[in-house]
N, C-alpha and C. Protein backbone atom coordinates (compact mmCIF):
# COMPACT_ATOMS: atom_id res chain seq x y z
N UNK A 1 0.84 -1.18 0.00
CA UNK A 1 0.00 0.00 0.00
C UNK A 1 0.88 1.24 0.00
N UNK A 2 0.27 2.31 -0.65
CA UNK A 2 1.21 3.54 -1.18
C UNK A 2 1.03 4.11 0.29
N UNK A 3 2.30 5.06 0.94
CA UNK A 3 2.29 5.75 1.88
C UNK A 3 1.40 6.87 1.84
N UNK A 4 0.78 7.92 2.86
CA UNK A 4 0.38 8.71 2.36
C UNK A 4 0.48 9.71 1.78
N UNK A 5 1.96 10.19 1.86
CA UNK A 5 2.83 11.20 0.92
C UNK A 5 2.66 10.97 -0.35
N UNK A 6 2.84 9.63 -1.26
CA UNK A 6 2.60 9.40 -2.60
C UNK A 6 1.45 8.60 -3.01
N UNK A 7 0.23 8.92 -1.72
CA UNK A 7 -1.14 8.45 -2.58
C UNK A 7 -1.34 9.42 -3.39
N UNK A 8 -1.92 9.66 -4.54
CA UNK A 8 -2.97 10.26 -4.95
C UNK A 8 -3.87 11.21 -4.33
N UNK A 9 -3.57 12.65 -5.09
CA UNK A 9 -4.51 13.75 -4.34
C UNK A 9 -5.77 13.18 -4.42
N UNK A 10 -7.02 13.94 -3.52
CA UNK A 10 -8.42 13.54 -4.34
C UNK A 10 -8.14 14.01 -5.87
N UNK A 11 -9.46 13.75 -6.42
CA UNK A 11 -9.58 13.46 -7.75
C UNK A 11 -10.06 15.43 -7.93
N UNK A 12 -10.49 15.94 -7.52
CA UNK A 12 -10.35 17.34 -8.09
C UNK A 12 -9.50 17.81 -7.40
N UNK A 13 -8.82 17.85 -6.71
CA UNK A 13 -7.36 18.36 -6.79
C UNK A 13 -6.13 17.83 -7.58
N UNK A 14 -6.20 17.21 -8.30
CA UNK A 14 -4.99 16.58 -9.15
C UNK A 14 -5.06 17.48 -10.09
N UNK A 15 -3.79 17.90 -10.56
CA UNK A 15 -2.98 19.22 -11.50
C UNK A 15 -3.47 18.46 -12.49
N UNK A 16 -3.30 17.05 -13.03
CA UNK A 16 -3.58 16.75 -14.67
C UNK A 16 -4.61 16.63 -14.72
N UNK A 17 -5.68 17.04 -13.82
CA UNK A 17 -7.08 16.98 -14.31
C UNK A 17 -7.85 18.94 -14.12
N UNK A 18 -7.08 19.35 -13.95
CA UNK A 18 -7.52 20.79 -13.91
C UNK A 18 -7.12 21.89 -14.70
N UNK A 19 -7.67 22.62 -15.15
CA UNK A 19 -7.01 23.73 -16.38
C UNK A 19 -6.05 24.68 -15.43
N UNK A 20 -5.23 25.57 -16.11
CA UNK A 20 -4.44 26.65 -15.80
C UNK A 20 -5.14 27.11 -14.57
N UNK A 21 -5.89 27.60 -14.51
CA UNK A 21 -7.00 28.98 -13.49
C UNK A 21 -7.49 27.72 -12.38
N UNK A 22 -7.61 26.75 -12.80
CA UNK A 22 -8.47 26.07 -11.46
C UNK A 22 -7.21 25.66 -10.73
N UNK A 23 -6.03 25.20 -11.11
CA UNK A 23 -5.18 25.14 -10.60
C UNK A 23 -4.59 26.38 -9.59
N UNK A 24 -4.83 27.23 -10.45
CA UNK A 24 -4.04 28.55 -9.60
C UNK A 24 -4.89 28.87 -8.63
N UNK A 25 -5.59 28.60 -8.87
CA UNK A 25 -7.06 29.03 -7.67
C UNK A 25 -6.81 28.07 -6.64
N UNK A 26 -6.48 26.54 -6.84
CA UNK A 26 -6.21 25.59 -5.85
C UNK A 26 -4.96 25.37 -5.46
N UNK A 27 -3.78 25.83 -5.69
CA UNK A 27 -2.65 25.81 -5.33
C UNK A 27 -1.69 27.20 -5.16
N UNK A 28 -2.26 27.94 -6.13
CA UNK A 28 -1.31 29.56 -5.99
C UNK A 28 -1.29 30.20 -4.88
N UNK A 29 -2.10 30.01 -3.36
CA UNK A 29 -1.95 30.05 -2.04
C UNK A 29 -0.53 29.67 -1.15
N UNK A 30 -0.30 28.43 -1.63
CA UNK A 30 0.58 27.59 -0.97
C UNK A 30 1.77 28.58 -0.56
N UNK A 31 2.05 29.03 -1.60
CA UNK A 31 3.34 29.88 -1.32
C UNK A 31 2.76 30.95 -0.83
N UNK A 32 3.11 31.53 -0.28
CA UNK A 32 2.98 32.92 0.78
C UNK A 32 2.60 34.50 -0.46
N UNK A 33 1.79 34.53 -0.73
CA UNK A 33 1.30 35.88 -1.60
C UNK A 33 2.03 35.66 -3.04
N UNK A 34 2.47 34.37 -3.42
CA UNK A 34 3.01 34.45 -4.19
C UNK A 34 2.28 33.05 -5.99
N UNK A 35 1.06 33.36 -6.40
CA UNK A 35 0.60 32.63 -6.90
C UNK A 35 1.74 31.92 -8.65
N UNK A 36 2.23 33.36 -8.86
CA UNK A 36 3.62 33.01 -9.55
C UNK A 36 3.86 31.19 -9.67
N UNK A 37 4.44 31.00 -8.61
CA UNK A 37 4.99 29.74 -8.60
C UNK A 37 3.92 28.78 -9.12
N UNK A 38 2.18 28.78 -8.73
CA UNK A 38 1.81 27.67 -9.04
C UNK A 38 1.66 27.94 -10.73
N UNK A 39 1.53 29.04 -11.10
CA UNK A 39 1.81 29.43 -12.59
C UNK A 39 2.47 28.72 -13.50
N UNK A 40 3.73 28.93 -13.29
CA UNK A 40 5.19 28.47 -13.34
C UNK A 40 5.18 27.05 -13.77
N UNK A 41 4.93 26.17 -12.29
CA UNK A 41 4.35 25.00 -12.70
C UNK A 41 3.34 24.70 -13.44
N UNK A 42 2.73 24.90 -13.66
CA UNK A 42 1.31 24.65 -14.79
C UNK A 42 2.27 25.08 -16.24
N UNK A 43 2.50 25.98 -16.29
CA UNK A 43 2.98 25.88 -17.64
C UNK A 43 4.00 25.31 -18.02
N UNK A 44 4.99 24.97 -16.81
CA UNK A 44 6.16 23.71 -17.33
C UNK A 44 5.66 22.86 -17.69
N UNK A 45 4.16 22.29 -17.22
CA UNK A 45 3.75 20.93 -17.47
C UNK A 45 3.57 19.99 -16.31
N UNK A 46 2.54 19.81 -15.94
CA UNK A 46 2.01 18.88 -15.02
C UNK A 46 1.38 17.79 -15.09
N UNK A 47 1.59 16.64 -15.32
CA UNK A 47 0.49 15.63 -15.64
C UNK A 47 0.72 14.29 -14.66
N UNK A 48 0.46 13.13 -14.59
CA UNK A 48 0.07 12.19 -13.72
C UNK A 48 0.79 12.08 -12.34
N UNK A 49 2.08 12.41 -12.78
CA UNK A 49 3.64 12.70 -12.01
C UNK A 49 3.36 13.31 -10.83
N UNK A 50 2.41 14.27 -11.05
CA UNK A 50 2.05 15.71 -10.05
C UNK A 50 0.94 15.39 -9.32
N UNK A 51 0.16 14.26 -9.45
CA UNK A 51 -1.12 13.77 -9.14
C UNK A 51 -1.03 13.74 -7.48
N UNK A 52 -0.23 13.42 -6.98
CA UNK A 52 0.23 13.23 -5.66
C UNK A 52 0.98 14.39 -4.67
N UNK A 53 1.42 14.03 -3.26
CA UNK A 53 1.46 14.86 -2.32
C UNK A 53 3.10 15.10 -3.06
N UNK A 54 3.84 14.29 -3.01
CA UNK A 54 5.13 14.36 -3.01
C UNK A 54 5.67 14.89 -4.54
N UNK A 55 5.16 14.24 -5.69
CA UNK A 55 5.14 14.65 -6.69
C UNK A 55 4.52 16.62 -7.34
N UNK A 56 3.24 16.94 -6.12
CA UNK A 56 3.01 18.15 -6.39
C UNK A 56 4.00 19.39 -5.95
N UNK A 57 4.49 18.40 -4.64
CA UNK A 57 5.26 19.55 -3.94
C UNK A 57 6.50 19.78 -4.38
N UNK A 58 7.41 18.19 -4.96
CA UNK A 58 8.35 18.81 -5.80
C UNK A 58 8.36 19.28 -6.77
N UNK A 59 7.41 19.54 -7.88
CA UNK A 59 7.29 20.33 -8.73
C UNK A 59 7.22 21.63 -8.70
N UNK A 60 6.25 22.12 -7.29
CA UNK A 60 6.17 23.56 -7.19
C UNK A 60 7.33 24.32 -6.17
N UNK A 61 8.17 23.13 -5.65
CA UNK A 61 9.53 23.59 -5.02
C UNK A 61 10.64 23.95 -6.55
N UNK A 62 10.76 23.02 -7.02
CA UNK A 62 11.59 23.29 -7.92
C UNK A 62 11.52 24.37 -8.67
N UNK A 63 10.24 24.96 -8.86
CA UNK A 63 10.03 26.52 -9.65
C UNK A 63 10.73 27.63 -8.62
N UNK A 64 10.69 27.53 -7.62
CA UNK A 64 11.14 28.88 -6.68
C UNK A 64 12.81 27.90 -6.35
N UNK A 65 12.96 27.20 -6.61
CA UNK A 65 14.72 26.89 -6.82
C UNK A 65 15.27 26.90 -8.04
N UNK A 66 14.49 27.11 -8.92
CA UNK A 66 14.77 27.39 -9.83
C UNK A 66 14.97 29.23 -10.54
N UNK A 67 14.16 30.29 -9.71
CA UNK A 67 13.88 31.03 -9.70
C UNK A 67 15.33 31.74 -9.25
N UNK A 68 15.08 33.27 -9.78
CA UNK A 68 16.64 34.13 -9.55
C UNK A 68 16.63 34.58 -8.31
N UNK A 69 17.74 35.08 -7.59
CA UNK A 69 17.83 35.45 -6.27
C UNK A 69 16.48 36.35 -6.02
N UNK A 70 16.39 37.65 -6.87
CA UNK A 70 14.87 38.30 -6.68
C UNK A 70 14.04 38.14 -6.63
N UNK A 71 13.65 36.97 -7.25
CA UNK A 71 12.25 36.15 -6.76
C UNK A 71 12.17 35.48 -5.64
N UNK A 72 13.20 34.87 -5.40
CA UNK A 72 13.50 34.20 -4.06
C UNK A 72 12.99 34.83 -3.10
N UNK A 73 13.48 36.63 -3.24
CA UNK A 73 14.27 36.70 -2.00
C UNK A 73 12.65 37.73 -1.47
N UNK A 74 12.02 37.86 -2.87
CA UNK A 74 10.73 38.57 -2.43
C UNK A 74 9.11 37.66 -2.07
N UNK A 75 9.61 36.07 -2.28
CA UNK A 75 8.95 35.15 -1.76
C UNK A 75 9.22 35.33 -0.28
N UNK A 76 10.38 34.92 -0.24
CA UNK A 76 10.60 35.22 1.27
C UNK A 76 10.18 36.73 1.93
N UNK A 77 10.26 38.10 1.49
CA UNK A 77 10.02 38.97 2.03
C UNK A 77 8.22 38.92 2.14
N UNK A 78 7.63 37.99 1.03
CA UNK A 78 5.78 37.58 1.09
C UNK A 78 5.72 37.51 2.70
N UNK A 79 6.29 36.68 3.62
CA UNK A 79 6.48 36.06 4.76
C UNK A 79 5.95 37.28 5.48
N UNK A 80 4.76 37.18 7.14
CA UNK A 80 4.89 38.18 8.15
C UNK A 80 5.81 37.75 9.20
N UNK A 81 6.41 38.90 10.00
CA UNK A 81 7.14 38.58 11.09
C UNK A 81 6.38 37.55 12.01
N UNK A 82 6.97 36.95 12.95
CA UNK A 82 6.18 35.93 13.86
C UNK A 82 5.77 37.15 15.06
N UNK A 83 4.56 36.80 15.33
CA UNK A 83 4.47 37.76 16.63
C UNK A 83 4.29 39.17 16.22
N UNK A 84 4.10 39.57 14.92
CA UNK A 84 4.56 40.81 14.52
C UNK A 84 3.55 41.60 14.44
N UNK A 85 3.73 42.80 13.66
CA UNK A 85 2.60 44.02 13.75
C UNK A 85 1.18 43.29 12.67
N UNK A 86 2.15 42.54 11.57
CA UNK A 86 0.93 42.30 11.12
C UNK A 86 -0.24 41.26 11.82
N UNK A 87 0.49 40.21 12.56
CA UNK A 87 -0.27 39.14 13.52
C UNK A 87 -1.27 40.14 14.37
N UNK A 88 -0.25 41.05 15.09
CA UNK A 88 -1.18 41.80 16.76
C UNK A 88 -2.65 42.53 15.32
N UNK A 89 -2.38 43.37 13.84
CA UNK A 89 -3.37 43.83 13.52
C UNK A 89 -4.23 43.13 12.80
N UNK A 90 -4.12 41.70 13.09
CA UNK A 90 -5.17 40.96 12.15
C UNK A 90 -5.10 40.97 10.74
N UNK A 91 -4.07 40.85 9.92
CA UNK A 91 -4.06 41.33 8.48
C UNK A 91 -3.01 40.21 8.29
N UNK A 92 -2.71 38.96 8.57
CA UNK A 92 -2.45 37.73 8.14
C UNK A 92 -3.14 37.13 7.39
N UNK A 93 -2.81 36.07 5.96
CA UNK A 93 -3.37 35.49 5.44
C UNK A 93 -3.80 34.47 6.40
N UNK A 94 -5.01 33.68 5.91
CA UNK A 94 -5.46 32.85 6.97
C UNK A 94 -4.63 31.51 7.46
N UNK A 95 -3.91 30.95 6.18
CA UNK A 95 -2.95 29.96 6.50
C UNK A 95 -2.15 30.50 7.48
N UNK A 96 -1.35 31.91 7.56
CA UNK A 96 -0.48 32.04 8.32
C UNK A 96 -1.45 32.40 9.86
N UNK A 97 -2.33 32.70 9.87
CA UNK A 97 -2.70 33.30 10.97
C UNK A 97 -3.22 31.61 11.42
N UNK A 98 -3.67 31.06 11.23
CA UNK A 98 -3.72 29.43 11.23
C UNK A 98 -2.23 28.43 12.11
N UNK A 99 -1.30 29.05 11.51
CA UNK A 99 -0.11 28.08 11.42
C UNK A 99 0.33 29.13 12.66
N UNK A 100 0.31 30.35 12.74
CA UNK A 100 1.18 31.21 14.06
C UNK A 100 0.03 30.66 15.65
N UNK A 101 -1.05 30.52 14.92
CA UNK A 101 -1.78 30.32 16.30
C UNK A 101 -1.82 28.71 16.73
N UNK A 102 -1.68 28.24 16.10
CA UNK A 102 -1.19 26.69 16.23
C UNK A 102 -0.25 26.38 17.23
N UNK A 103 1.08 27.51 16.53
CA UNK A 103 2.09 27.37 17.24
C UNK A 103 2.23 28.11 18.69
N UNK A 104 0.89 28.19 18.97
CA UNK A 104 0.74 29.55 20.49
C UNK A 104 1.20 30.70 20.51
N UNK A 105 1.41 31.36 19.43
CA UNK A 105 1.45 32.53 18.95
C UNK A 105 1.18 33.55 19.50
N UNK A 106 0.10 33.47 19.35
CA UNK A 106 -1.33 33.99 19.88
C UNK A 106 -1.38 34.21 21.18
N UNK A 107 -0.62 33.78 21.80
CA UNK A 107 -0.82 33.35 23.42
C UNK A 107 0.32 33.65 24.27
N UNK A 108 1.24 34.74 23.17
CA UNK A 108 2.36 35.06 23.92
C UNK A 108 2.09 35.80 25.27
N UNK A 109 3.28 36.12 26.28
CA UNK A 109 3.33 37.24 27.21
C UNK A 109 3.90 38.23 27.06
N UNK A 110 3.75 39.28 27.64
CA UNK A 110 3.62 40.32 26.99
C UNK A 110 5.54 40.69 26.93
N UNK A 111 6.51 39.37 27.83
CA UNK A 111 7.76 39.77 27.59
C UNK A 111 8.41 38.83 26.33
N UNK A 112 7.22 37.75 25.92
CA UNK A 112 7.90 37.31 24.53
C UNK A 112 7.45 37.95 23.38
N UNK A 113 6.30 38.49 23.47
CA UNK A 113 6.09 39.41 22.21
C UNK A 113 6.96 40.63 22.39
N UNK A 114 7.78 40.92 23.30
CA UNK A 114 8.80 41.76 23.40
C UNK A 114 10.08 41.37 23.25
N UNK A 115 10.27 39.62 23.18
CA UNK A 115 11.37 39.18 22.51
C UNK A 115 11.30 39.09 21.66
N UNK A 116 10.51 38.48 20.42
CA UNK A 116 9.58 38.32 18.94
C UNK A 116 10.16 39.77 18.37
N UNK A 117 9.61 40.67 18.98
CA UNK A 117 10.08 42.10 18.52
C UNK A 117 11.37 42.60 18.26
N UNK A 118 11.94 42.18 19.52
CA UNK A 118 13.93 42.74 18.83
C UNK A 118 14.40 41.74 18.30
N UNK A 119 14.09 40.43 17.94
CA UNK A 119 14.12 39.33 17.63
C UNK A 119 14.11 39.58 15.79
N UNK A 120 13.26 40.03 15.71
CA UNK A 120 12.10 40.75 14.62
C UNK A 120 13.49 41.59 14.01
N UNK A 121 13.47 42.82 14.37
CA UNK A 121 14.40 43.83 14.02
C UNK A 121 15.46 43.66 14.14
N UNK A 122 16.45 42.45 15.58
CA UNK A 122 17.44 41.99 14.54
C UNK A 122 18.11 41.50 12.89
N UNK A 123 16.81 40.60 13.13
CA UNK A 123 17.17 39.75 11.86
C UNK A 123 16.74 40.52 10.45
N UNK A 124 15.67 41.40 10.53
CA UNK A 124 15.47 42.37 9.67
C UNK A 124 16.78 43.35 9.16
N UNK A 125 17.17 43.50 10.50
CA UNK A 125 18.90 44.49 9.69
C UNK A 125 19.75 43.43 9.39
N UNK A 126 19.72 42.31 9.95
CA UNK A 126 20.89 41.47 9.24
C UNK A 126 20.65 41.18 7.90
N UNK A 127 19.77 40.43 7.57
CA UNK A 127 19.10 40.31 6.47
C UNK A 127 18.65 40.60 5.61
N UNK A 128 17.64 41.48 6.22
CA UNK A 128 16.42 42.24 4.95
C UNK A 128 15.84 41.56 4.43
N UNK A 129 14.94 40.40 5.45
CA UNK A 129 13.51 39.50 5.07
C UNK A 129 13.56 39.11 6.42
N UNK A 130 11.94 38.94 6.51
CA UNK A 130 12.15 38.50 7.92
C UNK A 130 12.16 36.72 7.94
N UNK A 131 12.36 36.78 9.18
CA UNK A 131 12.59 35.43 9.87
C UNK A 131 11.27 34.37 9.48
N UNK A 132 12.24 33.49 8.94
CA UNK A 132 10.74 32.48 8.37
C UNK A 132 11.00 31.01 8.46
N UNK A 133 9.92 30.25 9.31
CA UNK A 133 9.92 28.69 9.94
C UNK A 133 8.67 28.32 9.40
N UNK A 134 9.12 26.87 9.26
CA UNK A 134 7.69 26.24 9.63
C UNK A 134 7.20 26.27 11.04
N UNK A 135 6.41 26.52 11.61
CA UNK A 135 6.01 26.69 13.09
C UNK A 135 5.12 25.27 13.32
N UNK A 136 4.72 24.73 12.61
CA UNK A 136 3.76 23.12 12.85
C UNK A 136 4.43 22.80 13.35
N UNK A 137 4.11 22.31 15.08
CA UNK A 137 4.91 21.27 15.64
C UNK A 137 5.81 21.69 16.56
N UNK A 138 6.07 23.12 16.11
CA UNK A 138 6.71 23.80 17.14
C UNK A 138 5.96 24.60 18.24
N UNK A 139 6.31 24.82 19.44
CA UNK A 139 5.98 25.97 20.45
C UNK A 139 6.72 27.03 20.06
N UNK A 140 6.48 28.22 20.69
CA UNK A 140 6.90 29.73 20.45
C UNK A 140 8.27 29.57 21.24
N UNK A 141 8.24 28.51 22.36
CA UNK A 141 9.99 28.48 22.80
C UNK A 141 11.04 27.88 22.10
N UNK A 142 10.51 26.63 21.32
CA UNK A 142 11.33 26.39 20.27
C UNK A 142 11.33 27.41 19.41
N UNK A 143 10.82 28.16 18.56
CA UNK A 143 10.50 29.02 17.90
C UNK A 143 12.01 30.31 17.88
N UNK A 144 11.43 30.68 19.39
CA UNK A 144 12.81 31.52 20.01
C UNK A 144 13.73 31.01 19.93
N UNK A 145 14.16 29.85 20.06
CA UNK A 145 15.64 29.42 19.83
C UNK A 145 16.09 29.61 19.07
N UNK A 146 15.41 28.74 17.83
CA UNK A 146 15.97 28.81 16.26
C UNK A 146 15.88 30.21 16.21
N UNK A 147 15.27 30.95 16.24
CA UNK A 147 15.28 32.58 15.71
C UNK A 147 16.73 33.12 16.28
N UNK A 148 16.90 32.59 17.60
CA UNK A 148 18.26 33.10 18.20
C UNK A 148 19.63 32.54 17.24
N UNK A 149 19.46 31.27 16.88
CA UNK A 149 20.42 30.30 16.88
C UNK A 149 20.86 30.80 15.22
N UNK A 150 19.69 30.81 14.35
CA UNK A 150 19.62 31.63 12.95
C UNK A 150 20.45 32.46 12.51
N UNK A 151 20.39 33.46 13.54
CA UNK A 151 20.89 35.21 13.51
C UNK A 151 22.79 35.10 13.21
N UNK A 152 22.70 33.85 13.86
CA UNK A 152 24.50 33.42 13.68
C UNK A 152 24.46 33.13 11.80
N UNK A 153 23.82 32.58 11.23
CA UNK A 153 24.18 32.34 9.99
C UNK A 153 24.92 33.39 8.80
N UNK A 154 25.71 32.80 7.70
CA UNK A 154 25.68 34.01 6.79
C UNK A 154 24.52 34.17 6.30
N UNK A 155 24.18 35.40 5.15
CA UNK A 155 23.31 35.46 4.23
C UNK A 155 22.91 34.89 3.31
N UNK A 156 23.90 34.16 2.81
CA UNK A 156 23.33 33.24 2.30
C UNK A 156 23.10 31.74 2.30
N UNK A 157 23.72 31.32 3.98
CA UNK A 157 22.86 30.05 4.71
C UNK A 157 21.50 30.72 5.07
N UNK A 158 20.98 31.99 5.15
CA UNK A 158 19.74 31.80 5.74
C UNK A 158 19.03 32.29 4.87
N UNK A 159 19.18 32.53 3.51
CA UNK A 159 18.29 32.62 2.59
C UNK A 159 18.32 31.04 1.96
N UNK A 160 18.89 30.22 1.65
CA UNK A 160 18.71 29.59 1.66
C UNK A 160 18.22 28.66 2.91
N UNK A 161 18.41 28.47 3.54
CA UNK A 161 17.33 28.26 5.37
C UNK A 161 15.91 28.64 5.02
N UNK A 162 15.47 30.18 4.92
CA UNK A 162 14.10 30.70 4.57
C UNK A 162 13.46 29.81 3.63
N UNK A 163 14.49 29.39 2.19
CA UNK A 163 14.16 28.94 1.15
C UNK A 163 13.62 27.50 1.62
N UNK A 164 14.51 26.60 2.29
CA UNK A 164 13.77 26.11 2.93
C UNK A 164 12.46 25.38 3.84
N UNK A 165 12.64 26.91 4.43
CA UNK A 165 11.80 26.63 5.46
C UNK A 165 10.10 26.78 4.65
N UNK A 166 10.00 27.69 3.59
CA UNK A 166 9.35 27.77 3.17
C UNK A 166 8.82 27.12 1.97
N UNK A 167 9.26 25.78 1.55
CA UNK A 167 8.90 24.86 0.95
C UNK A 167 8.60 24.24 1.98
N UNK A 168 8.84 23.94 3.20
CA UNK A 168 8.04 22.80 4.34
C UNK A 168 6.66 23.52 4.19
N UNK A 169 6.69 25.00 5.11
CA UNK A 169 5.21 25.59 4.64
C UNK A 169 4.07 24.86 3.90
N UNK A 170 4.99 25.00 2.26
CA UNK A 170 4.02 24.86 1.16
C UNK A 170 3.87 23.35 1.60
N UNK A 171 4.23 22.64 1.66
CA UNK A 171 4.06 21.43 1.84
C UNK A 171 3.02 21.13 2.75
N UNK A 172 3.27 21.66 3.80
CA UNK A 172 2.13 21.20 5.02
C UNK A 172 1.19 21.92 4.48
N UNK A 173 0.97 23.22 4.17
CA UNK A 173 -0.66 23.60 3.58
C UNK A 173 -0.97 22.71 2.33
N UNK A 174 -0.26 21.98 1.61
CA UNK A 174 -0.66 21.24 0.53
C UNK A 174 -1.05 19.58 1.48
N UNK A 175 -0.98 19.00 2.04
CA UNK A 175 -0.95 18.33 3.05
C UNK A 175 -2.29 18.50 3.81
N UNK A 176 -2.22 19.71 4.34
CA UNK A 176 -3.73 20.20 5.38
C UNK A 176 -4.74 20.13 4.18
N UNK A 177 -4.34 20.51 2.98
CA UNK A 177 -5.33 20.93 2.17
C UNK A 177 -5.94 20.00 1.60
N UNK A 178 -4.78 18.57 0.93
CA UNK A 178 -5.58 17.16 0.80
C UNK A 178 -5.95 16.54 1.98
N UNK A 179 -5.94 16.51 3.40
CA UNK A 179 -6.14 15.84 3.96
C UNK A 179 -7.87 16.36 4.10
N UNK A 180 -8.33 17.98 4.10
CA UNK A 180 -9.73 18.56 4.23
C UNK A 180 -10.44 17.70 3.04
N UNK A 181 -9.85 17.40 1.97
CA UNK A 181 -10.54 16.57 0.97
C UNK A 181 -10.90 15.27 0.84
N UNK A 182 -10.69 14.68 2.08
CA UNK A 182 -10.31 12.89 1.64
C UNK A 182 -11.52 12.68 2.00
């Protein structure tokens, strides 16, 4: 029996059974404000290969690794801070406001949303994108670590790190998203 990573999406979510637009409509989310990528893929060509969890996700990873540093690097800037101004004003996409409150986010005190914050504006001047995890699975204290532990990297271990981290993302919302279908 096939694992569940390489069963078969449901049957209207599979890329070789959907045109350009229904696709983008069902997958151009995944990535963080960035529908581009499921684009990308659709017009490289998608067919039976892509039908699945593992097969969809490497296809639509490989377009943003494939992609020039500027696309990269403004996928990654798509990203909100954790804990950040956009979380406290409600103006998160719902996946992310989903995935930060998961991770108890939501539920900081009022001296870790004051670590989150210089936390925040460190890595913003080191960098210039903010800090970006998968948070599934994690607590906000793991969370803090890696954010601490990060800040040591060069620029371009943690753009590539972001790059990363943000194909797990797409993955688990592609994941949450077949599993709402089964």
């Amino acid at each position: 029996m096939a694992d569940h990573f390489s069963a078969p999406l449901p049957t209207h979510l599979r890329p070789s059974r959907l045109d350009r637009e229904a696709f983008i409509a069902r997958f151009g989310d995944l990535y963080e404000c960035s529908p581009w990528i499921a684009a990308a893929a659709w017009d490289q060509g998608l067919g039976p290969g892509a039908d699945n969890l593992d097969g969809l996700a490497r296809r639509l990873a490989a377009v943003l690794d494939a992609a020039d540093e500027d696309r990269q690097l403004a996928v990654i800037r798509a990203h909100p801070d954790l804990a950040g101004k956009a979380a406290l004003a409600g103006a998160l996409t719902d996946d992310s406001l989903k995935e930060q409150a998961g991770a108890g986010l939501d539920q900081c005190t009022p001296a870790e949303l004051a670590r989150f914050t210089r936390l925040n504006a460190a890595y913003q001047a080191r960098f210039a994108f903010p800090f970006v995890i998968a948070v599934k699975g994690r607590d906000r204290h793991a969370i803090l670590a890696a954010f601490e532990a990060r800040l040591d990297n060069t620029l371009d271990e943690e753009r590539r790190t972001a790059i990363d981290q943000i194909h797990r993302i797409a993955r688990l919302r592609l994941e949450s998203r077949a599993a709402e279908h089964e």
